[in-house]
Protein backbone atom coordinates (compact mmCIF):
# COMPACT_ATOMS: atom_id res chain seq x y z
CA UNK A 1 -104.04 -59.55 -8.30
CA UNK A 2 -106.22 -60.56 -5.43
CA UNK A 3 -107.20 -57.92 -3.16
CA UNK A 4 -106.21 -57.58 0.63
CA UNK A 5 -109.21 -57.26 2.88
CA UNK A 6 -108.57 -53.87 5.10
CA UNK A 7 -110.79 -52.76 8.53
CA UNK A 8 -111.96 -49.24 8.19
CA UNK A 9 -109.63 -49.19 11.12
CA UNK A 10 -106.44 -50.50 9.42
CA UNK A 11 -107.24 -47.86 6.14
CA UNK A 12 -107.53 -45.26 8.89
CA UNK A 13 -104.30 -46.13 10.52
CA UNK A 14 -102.30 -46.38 6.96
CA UNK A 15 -103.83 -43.37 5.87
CA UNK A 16 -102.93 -41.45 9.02
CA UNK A 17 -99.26 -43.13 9.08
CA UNK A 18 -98.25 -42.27 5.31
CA UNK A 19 -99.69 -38.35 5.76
CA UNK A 20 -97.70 -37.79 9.08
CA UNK A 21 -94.31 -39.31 7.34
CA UNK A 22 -95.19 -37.12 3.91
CA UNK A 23 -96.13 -34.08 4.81
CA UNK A 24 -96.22 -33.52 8.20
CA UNK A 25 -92.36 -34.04 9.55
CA UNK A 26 -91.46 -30.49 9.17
CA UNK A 27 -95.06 -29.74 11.59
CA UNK A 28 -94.97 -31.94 14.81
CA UNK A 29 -97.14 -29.04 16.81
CA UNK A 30 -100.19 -30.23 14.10
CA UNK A 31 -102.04 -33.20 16.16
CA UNK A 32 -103.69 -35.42 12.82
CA UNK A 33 -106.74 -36.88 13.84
CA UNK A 34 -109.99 -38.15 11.38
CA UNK A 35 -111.49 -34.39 11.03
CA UNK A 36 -108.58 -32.35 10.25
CA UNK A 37 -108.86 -30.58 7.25
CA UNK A 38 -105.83 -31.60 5.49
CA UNK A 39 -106.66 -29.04 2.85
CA UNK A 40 -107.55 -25.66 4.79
CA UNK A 41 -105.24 -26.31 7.58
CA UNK A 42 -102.31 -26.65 4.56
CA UNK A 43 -101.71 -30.31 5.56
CA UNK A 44 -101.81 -31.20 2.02
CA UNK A 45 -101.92 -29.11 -1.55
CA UNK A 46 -102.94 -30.19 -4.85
CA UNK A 47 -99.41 -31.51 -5.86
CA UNK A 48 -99.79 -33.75 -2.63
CA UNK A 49 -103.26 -35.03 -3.55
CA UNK A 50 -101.49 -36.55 -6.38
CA UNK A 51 -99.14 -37.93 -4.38
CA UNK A 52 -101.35 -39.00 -1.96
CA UNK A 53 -103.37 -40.85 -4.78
CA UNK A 54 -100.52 -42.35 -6.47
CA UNK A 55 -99.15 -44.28 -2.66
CA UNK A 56 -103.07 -45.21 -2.41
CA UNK A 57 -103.40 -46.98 -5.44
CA UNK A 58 -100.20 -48.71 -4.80
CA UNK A 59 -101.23 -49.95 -1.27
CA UNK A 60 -104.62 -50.29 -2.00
CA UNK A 61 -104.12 -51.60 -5.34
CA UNK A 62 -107.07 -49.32 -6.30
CA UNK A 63 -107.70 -46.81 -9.28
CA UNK A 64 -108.59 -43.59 -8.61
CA UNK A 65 -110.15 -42.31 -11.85
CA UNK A 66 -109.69 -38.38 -12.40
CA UNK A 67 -113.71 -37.66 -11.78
CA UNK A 68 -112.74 -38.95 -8.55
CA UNK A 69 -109.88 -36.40 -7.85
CA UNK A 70 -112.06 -33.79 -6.18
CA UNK A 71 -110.81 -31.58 -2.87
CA UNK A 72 -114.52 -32.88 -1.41
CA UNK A 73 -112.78 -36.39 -1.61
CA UNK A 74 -109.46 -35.72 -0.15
CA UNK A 75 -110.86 -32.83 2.45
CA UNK A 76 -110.19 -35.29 5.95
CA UNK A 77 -109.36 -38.89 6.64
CA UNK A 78 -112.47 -39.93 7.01
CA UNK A 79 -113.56 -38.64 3.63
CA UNK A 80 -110.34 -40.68 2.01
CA UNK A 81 -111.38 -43.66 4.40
CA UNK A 82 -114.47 -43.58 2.20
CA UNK A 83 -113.09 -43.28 -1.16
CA UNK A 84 -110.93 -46.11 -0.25
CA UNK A 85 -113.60 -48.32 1.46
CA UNK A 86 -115.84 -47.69 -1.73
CA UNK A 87 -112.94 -48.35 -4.13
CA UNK A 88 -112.76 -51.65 -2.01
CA UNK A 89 -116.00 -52.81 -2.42
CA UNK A 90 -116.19 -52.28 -6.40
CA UNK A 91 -113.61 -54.41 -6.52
CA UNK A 92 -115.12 -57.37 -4.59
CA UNK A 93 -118.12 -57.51 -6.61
């Protein structure tokens, strides 16, 4: 399946789209942005890391391998912006 070319911009927008409709509806006071630690500020938990890695395989049409499941890798946007991005890039080559 051919891959979609995605802006660091776009990934960032998806990413920051999908975690405000998942886990986020119940906290409108929290204000997302690329440095929130989705972990320590209970944005996320492990069970929604996996879910979190299951929708960005889908729309990414990546494969995150479990090595890769780390809380280092899933700790802000910008840190799953660059999993993603990498992802991307190994699969251009």
């Amino acid at each position: 399946m051919p891959t979609q070319s995605y802006t660091e911009k776009e990934i960032e927008e998806i990413l920051k789209n999908q975690i405000s409709k998942e886990f986020m509806y119940d906290r409108p006071e929290v204000i997302l942005d690329n440095e929130s630690h989705l972990i320590d500020e209970e944005i996320i938990d492990s069970l929604g890391i996996f879910v979190l890695i299951s929708f960005i395989e889908e729309q990414f049409h990546v494969k995150i391998n479990p090595d890769e499941v780390l809380l280092d890798n899933f700790e802000t946007i910008d840190t799953i912006k660059s999993l993603i991005m990498s992802k991307l890039r190994s699969t251009e080559a």
